[in-house]
PDB file of N, CA and C in Angstrom:
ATOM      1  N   UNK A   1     100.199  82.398 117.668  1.00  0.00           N
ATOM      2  CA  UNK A   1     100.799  83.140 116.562  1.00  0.00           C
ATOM      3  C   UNK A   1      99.961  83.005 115.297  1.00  0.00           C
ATOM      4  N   UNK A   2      99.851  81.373 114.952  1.00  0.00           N
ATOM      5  CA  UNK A   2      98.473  81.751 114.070  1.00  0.00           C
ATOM      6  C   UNK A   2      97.874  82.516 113.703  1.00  0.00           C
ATOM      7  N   UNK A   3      96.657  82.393 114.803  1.00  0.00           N
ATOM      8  CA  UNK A   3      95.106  83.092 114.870  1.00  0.00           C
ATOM      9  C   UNK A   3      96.207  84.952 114.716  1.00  0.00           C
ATOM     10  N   UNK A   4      97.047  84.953 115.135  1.00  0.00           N
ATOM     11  CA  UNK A   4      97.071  86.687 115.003  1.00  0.00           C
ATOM     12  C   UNK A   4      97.623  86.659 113.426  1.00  0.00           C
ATOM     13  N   UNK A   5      98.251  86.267 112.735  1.00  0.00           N
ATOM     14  CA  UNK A   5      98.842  85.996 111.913  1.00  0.00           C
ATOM     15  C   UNK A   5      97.593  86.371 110.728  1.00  0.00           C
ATOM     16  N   UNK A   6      96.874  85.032 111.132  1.00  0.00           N
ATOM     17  CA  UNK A   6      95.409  85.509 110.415  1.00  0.00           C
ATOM     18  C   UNK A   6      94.631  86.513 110.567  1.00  0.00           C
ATOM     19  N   UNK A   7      94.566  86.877 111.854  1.00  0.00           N
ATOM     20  CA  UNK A   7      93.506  88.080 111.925  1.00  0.00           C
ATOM     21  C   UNK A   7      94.514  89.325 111.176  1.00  0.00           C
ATOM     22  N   UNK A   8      95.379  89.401 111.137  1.00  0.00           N
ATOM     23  CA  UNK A   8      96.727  90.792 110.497  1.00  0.00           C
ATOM     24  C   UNK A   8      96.392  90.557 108.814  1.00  0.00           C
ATOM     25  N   UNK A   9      96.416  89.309 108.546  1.00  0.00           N
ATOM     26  CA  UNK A   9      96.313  89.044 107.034  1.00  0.00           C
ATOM     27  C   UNK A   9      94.582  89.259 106.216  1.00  0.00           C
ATOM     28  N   UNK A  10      93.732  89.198 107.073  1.00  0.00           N
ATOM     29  CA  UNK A  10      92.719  89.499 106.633  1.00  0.00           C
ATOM     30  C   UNK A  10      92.369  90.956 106.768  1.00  0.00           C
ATOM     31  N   UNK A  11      92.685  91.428 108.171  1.00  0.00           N
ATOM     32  CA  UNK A  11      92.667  92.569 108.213  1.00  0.00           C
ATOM     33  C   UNK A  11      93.617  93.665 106.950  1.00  0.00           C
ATOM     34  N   UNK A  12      94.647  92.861 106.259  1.00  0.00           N
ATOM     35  CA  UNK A  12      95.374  93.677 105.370  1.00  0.00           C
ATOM     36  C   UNK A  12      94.431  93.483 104.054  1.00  0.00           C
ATOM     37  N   UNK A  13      94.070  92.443 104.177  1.00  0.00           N
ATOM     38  CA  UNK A  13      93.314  92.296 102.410  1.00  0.00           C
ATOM     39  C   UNK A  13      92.037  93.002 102.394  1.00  0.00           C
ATOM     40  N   UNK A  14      90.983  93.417 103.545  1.00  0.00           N
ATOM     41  CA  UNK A  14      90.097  94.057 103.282  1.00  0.00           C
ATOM     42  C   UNK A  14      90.648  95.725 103.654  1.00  0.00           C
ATOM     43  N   UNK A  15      91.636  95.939 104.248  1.00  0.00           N
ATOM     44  CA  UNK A  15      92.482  97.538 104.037  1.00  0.00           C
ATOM     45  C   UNK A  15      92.749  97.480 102.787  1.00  0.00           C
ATOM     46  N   UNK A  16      93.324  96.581 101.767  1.00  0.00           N
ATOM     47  CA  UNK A  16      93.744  97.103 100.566  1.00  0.00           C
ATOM     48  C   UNK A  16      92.872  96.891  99.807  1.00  0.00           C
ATOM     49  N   UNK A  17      91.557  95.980 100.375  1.00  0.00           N
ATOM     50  CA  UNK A  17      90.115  95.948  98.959  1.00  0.00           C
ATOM     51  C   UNK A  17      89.588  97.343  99.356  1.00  0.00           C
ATOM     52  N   UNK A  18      89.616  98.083 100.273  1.00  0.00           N
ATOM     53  CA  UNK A  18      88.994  99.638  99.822  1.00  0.00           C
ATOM     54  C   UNK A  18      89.920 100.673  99.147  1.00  0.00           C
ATOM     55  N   UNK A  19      91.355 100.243  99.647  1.00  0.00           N
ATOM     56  CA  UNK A  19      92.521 101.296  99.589  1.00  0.00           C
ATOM     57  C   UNK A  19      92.567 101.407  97.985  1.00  0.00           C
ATOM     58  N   UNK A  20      92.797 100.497  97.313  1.00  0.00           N
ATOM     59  CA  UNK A  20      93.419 100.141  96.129  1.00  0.00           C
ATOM     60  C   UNK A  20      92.233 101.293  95.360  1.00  0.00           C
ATOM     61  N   UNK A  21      91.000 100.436  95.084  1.00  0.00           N
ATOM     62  CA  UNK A  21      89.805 101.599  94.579  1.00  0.00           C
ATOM     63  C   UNK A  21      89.952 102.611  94.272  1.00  0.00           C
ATOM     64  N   UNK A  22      90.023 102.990  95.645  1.00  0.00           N
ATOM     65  CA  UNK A  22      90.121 104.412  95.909  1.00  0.00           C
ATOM     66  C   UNK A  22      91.220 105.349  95.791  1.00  0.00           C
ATOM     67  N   UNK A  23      92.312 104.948  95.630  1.00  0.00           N
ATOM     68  CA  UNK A  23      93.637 105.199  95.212  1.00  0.00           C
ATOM     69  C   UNK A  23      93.064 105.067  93.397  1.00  0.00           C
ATOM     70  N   UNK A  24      92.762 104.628  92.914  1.00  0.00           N
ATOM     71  CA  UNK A  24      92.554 104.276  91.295  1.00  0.00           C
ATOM     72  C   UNK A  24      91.519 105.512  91.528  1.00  0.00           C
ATOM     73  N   UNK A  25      90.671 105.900  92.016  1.00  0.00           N
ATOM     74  CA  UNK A  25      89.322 107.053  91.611  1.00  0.00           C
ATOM     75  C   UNK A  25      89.663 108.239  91.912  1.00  0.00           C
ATOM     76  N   UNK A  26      90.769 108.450  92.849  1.00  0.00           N
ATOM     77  CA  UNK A  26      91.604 109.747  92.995  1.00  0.00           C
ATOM     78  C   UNK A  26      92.580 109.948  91.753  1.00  0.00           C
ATOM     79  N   UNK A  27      92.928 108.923  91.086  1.00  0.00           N
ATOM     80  CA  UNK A  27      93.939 108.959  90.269  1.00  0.00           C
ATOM     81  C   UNK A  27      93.649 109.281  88.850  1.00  0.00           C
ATOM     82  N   UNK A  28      91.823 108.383  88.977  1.00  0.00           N
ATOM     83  CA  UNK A  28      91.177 108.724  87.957  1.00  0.00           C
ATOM     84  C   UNK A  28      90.440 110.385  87.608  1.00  0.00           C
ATOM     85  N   UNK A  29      89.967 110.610  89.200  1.00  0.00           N
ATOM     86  CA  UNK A  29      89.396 112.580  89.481  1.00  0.00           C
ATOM     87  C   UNK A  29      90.717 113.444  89.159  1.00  0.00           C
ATOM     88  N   UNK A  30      92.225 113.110  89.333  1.00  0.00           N
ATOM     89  CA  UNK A  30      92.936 114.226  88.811  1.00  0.00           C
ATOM     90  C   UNK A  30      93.537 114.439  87.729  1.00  0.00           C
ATOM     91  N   UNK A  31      92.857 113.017  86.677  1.00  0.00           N
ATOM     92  CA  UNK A  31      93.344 113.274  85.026  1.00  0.00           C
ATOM     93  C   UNK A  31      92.868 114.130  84.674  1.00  0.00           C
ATOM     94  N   UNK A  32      91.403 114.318  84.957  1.00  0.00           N
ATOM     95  CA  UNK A  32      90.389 115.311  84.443  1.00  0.00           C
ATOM     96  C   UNK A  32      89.240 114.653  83.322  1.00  0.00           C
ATOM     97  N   UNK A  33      89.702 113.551  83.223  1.00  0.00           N
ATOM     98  CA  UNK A  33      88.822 112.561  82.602  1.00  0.00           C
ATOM     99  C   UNK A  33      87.557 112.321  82.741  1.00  0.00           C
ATOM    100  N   UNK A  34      86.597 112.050  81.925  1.00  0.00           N
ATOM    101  CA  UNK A  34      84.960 111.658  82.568  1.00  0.00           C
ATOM    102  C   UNK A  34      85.411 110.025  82.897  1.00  0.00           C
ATOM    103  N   UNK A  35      84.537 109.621  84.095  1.00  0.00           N
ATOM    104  CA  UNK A  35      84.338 108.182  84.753  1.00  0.00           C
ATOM    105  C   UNK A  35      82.850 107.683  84.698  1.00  0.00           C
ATOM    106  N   UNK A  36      82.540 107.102  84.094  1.00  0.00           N
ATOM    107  CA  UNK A  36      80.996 106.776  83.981  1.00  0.00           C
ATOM    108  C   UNK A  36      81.299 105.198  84.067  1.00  0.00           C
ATOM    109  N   UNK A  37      81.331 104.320  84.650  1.00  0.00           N
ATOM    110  CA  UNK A  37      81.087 102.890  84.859  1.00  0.00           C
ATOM    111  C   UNK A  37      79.785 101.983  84.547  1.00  0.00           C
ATOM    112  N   UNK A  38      79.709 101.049  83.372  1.00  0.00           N
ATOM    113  CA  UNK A  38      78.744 100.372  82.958  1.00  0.00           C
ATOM    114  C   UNK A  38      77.490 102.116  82.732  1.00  0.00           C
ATOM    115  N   UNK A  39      78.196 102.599  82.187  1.00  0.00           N
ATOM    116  CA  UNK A  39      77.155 104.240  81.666  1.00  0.00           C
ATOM    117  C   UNK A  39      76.509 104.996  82.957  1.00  0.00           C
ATOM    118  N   UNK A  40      77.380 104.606  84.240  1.00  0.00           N
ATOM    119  CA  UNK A  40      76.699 105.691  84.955  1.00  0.00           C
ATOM    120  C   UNK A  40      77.420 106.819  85.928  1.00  0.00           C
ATOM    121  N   UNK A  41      77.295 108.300  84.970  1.00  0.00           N
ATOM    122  CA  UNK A  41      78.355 109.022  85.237  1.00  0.00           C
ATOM    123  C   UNK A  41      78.688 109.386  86.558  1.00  0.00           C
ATOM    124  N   UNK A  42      80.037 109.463  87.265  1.00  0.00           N
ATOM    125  CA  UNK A  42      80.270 109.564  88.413  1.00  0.00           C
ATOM    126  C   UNK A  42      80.970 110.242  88.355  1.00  0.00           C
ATOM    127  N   UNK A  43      82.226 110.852  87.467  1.00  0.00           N
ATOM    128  CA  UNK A  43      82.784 111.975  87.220  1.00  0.00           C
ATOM    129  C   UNK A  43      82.844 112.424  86.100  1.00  0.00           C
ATOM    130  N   UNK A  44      82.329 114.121  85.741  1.00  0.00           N
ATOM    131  CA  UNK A  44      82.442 114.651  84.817  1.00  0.00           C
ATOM    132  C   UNK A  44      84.343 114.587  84.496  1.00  0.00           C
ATOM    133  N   UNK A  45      84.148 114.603  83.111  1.00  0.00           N
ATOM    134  CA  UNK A  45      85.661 115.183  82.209  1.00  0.00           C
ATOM    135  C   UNK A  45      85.565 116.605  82.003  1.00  0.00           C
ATOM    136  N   UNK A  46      86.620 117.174  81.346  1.00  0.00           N
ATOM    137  CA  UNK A  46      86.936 118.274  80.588  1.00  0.00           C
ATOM    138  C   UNK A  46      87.732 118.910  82.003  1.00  0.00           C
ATOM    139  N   UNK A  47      88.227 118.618  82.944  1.00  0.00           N
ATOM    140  CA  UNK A  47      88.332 118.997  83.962  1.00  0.00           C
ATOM    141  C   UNK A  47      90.038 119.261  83.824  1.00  0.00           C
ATOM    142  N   UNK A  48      91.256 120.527  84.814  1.00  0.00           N
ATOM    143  CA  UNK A  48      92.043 120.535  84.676  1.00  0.00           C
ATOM    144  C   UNK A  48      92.651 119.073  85.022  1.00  0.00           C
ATOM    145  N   UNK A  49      94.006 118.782  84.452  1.00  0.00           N
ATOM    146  CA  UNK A  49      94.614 117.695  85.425  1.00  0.00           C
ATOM    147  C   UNK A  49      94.834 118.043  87.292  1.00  0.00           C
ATOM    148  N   UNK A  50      94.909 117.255  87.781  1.00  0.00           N
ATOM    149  CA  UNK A  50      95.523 117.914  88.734  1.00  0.00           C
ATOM    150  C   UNK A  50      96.414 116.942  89.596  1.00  0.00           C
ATOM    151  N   UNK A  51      97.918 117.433  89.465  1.00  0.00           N
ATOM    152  CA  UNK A  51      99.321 116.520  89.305  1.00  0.00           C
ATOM    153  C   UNK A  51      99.381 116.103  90.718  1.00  0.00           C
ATOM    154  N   UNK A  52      98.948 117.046  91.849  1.00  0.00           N
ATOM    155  CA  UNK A  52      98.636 116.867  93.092  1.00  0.00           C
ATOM    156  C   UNK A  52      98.227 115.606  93.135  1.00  0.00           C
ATOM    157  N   UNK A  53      97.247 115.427  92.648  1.00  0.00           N
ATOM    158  CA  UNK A  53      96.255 113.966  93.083  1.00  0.00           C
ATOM    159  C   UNK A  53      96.943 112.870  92.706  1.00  0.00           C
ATOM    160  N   UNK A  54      97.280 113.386  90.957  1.00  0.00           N
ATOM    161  CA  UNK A  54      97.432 111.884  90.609  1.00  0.00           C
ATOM    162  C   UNK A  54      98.889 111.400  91.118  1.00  0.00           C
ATOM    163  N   UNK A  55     100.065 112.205  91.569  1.00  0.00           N
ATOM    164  CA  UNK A  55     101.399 111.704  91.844  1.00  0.00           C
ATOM    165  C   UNK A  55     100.851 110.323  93.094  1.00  0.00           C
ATOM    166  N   UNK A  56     100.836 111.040  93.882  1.00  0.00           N
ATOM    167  CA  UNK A  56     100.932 110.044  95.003  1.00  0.00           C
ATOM    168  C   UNK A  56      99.668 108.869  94.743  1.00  0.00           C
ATOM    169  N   UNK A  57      99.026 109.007  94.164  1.00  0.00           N
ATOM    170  CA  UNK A  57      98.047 108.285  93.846  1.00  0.00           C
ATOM    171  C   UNK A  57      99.110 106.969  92.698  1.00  0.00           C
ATOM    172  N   UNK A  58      99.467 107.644  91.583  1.00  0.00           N
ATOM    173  CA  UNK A  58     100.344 106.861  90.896  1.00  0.00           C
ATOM    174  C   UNK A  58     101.250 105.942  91.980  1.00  0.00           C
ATOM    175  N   UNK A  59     101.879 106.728  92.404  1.00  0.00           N
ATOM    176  CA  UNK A  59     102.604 105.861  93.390  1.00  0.00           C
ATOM    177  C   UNK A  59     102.151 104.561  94.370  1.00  0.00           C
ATOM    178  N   UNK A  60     101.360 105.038  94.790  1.00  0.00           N
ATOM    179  CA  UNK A  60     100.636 104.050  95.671  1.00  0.00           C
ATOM    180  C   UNK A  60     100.161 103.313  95.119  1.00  0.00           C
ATOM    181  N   UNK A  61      99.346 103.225  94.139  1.00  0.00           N
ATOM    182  CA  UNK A  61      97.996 102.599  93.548  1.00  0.00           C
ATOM    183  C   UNK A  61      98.785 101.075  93.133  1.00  0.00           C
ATOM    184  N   UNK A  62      99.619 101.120  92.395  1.00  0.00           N
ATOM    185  CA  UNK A  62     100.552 100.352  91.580  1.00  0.00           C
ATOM    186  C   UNK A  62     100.994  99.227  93.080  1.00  0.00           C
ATOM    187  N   UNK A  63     101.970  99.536  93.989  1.00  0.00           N
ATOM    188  CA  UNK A  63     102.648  99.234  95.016  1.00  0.00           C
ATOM    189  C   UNK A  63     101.804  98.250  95.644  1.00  0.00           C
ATOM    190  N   UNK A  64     100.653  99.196  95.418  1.00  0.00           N
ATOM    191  CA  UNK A  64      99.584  98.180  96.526  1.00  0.00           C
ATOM    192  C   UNK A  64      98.445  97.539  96.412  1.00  0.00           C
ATOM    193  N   UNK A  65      98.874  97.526  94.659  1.00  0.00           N
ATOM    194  CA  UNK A  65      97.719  96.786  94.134  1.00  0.00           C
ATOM    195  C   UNK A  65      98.273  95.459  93.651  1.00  0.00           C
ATOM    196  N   UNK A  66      99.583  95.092  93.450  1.00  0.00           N
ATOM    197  CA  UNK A  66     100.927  94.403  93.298  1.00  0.00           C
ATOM    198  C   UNK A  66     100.779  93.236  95.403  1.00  0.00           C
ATOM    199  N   UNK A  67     100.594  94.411  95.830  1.00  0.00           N
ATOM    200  CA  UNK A  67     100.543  93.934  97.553  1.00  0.00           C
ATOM    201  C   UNK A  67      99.469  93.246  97.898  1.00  0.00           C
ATOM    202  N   UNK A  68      98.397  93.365  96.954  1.00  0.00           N
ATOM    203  CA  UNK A  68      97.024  92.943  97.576  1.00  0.00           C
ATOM    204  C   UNK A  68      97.106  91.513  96.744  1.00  0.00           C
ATOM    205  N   UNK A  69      97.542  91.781  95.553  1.00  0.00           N
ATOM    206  CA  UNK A  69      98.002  90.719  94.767  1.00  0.00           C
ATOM    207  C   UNK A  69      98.333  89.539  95.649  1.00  0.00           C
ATOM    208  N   UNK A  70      99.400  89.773  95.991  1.00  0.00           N
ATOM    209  CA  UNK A  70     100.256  89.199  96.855  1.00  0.00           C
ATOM    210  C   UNK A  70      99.826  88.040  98.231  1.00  0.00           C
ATOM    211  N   UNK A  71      99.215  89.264  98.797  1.00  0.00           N
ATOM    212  CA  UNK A  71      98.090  88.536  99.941  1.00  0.00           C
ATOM    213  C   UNK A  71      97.019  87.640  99.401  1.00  0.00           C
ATOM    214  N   UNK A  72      96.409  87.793  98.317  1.00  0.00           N
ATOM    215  CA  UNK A  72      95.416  86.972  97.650  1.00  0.00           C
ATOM    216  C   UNK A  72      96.238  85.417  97.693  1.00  0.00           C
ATOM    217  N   UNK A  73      97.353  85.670  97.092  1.00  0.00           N
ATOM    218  CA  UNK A  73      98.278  84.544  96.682  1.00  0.00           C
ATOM    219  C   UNK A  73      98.087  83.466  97.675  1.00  0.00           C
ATOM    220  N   UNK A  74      99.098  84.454  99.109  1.00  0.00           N
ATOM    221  CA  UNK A  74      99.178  83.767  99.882  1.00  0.00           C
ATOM    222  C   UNK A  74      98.670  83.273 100.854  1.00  0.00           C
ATOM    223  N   UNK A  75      96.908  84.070 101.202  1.00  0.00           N
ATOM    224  CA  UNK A  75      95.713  83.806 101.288  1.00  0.00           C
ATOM    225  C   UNK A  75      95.290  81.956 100.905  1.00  0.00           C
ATOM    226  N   UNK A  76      95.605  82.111  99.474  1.00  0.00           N
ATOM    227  CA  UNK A  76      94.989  80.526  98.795  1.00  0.00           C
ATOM    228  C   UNK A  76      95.735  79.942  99.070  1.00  0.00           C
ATOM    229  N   UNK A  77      97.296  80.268  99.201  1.00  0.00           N
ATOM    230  CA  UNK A  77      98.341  79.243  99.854  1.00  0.00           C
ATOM    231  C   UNK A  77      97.804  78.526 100.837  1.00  0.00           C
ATOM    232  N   UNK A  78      97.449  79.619 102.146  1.00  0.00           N
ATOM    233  CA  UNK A  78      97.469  79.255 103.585  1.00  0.00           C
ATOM    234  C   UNK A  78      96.225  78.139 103.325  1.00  0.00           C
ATOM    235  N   UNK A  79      95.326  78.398 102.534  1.00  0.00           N
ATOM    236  CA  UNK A  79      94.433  77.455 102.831  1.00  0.00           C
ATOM    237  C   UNK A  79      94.287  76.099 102.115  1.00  0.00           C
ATOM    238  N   UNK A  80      95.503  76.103 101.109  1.00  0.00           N
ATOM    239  CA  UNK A  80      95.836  74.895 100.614  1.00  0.00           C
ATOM    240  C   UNK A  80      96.560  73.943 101.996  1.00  0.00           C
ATOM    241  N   UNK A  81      97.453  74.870 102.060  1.00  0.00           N
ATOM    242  CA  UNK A  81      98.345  73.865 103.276  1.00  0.00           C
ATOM    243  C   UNK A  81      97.447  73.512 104.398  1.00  0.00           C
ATOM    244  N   UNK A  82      96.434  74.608 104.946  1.00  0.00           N
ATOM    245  CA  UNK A  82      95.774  73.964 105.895  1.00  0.00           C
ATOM    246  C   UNK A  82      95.099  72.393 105.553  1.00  0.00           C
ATOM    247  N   UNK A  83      94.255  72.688 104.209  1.00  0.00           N
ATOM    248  CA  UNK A  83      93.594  71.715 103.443  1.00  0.00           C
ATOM    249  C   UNK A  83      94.333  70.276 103.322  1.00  0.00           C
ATOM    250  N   UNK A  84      95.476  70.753 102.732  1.00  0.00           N
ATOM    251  CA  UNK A  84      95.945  69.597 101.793  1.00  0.00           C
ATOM    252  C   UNK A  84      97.147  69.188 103.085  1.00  0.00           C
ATOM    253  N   UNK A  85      97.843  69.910 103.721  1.00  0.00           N
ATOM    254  CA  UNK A  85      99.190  68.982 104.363  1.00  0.00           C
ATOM    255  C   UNK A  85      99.256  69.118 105.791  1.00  0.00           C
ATOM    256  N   UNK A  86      98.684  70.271 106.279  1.00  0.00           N
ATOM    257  CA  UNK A  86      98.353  70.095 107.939  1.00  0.00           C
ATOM    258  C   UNK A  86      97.347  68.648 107.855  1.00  0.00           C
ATOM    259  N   UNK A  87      96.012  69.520 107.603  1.00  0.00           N
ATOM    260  CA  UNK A  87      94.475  69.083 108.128  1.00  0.00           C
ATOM    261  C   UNK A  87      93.975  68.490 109.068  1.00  0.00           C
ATOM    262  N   UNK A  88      94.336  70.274 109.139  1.00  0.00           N
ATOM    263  CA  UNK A  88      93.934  70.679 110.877  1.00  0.00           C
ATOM    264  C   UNK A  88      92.573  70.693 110.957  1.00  0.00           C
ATOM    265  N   UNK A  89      92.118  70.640 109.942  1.00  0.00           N
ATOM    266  CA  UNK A  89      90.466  71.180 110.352  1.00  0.00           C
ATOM    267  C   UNK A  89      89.881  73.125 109.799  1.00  0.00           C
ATOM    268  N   UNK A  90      90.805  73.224 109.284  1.00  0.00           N
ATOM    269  CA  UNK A  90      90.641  74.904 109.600  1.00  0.00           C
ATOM    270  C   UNK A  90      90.278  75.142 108.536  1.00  0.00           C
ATOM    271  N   UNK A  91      90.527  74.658 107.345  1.00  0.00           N
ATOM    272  CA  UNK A  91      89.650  74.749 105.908  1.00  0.00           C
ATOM    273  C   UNK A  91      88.204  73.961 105.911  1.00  0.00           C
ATOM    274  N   UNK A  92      87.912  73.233 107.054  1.00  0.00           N
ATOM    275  CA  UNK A  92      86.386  72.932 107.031  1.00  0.00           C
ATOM    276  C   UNK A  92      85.751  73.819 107.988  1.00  0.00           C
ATOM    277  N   UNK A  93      86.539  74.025 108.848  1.00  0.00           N
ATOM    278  CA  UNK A  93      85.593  75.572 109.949  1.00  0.00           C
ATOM    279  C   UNK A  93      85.329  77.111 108.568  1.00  0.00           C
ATOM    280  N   UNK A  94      86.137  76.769 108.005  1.00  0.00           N
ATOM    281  CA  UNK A  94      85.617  78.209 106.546  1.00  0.00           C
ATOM    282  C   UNK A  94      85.000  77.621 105.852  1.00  0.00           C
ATOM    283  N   UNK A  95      84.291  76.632 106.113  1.00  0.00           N
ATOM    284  CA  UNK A  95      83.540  76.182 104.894  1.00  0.00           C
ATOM    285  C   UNK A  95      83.618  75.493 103.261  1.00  0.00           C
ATOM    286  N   UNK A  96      84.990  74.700 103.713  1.00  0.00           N
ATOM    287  CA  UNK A  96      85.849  74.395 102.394  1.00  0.00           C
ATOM    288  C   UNK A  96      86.080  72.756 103.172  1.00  0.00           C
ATOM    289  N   UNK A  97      84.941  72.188 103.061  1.00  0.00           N
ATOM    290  CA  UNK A  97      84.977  70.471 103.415  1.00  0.00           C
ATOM    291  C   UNK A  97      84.079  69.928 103.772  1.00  0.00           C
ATOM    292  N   UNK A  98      84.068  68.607 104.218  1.00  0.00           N
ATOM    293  CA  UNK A  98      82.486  68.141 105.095  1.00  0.00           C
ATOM    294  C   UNK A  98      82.486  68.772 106.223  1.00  0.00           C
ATOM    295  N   UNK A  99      81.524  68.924 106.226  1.00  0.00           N
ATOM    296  CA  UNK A  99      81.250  69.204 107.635  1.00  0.00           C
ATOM    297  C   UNK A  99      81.421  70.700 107.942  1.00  0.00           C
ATOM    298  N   UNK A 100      81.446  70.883 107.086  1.00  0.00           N
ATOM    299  CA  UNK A 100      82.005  72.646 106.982  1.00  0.00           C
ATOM    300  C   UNK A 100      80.841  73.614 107.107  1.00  0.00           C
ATOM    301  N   UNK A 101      81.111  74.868 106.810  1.00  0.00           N
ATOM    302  CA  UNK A 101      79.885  75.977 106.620  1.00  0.00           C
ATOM    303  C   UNK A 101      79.658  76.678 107.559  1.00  0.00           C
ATOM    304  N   UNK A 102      79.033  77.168 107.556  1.00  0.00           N
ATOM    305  CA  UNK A 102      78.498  78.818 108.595  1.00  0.00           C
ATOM    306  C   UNK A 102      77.893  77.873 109.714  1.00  0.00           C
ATOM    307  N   UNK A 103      78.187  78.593 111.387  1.00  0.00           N
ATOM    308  CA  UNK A 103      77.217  77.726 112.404  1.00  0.00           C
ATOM    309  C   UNK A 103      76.575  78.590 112.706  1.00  0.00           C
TER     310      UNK A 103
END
């Protein structure tokens, strides 16, 4: 139950490290706003709104950026408890102890 537990929870945090983004750049393309990041333009402004995009985009973006939140949390949880009150070993197989690190 674990190991699936984990593989579901990682698999959700890198679904919502692209989702979230990209939910924010749809949300940002139907203000009509210019997007230029650290000065390098990626969407022109002067553009209509367009309510299409940004509704469901609003909706989501918020929900599941609150969600990813969330998983981060309980992400550092899991690996406190492994660390600090199992110690099982499973925070030094990630590289968080002696003996730890990439094989």
């Amino acid at each position: 139950l674990g190991g699936r537990a984990a593989r579901l929870g990682h698999l959700a945090l890198y679904a919502l490290m692209l989702v979230v983004p990209l939910l924010a750049l749809l949300r940002h393309y139907g203000s009509g706003r210019a997007f230029a990041p650290f000065g390098l333009p990626l969407l022109p402004g002067g553009r209509e709104r367009i309510e299409a995009l940004m509704q469901p985009a609003n909706l989501a973006h918020g929900l599941l950026a609150w969600l990813l939140l969330a998983l981060v949390a309980g992400h550092v949880g899991m690996v406190l408890l492994h660390r600090l009150w199992w110690r099982d070993g499973v925070a030094a197989r990630m590289g968080l102890g002696r003996g730890g690190g990439p094989r």
